[in-house]
Protein backbone atom coordinates (compact mmCIF):
# COMPACT_ATOMS: atom_id res chain seq x y z
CA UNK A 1 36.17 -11.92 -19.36
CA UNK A 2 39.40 -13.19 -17.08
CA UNK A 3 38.54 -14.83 -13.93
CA UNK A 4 39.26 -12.16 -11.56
CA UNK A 5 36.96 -9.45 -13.10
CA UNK A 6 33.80 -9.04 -11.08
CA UNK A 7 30.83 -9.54 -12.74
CA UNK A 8 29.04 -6.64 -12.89
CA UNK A 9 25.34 -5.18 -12.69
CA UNK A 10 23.92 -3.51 -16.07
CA UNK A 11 20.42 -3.82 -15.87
CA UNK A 12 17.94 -4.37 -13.39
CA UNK A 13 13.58 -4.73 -13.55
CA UNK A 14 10.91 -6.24 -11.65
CA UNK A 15 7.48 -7.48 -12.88
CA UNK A 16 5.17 -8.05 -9.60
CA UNK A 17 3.48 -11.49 -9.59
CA UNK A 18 1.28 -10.72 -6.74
CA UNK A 19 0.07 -7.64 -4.90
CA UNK A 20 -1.20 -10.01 -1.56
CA UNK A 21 1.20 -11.43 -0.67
CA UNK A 22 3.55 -9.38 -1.84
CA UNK A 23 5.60 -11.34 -4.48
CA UNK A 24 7.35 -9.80 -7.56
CA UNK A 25 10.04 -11.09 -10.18
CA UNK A 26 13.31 -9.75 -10.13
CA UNK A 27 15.44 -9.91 -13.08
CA UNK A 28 19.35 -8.47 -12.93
CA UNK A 29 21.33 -8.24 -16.08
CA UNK A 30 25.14 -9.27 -15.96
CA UNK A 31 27.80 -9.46 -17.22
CA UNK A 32 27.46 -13.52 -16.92
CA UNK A 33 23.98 -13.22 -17.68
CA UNK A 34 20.38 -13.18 -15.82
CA UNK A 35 19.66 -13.64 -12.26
CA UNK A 36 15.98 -14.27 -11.94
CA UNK A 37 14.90 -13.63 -8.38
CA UNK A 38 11.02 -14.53 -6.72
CA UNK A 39 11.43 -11.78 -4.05
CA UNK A 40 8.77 -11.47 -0.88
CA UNK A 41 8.50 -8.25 1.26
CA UNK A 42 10.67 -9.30 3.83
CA UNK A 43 13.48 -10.27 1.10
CA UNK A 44 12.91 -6.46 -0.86
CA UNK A 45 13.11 -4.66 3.07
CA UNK A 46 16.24 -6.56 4.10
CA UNK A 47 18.11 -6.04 0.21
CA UNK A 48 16.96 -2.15 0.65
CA UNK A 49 18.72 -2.31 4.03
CA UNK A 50 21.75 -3.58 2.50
CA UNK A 51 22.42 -1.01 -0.01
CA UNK A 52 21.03 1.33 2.01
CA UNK A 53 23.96 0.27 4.70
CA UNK A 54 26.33 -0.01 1.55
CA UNK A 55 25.54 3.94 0.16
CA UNK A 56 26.19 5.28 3.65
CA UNK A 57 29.53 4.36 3.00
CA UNK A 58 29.84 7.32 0.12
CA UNK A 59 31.36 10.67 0.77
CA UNK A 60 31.69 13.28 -1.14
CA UNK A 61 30.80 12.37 -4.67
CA UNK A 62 29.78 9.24 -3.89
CA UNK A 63 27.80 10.78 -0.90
CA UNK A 64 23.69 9.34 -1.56
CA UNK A 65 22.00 11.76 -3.16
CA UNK A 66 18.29 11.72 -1.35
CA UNK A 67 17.02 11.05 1.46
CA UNK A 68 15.12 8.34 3.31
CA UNK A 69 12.24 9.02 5.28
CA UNK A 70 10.48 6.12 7.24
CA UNK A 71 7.20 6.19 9.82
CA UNK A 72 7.66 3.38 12.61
């Protein structure tokens, strides 16, 4: 792989460590290998936030395909 290729996400999966607090492991296949991430509540919320931000961005096909429903 050349240096200005991006390396990209293949596989992603999460094993939760804890249920109080909140605490799971995420693991994210590359192209340059693992990233092995401890990620809290407030870490998950703010990454959802982010590519919920980033799929707003689609139209067309690239539009999101659901919805997202929250209670505040």
């Amino acid at each position: 792989m050349s240096e200005v290729e991006e390396n990209r996400l293949l596989d992603s999966e999460f094993q939760t460590i804890s249920s109080e607090p909140l605490i799971e492991r995420l693991n994210l296949e590359t192209d340059l290998g693992t990233i092995d991430l401890l990620v809290n509540k407030e870490a998950a919320e703010f990454i959802i936030s982010v590519l919920l931000e980033f799929l707003a961005e689609g139209a067309g096909e690239d539009a999101p395909k659901f919805m997202v429903h929250t209670e505040q």
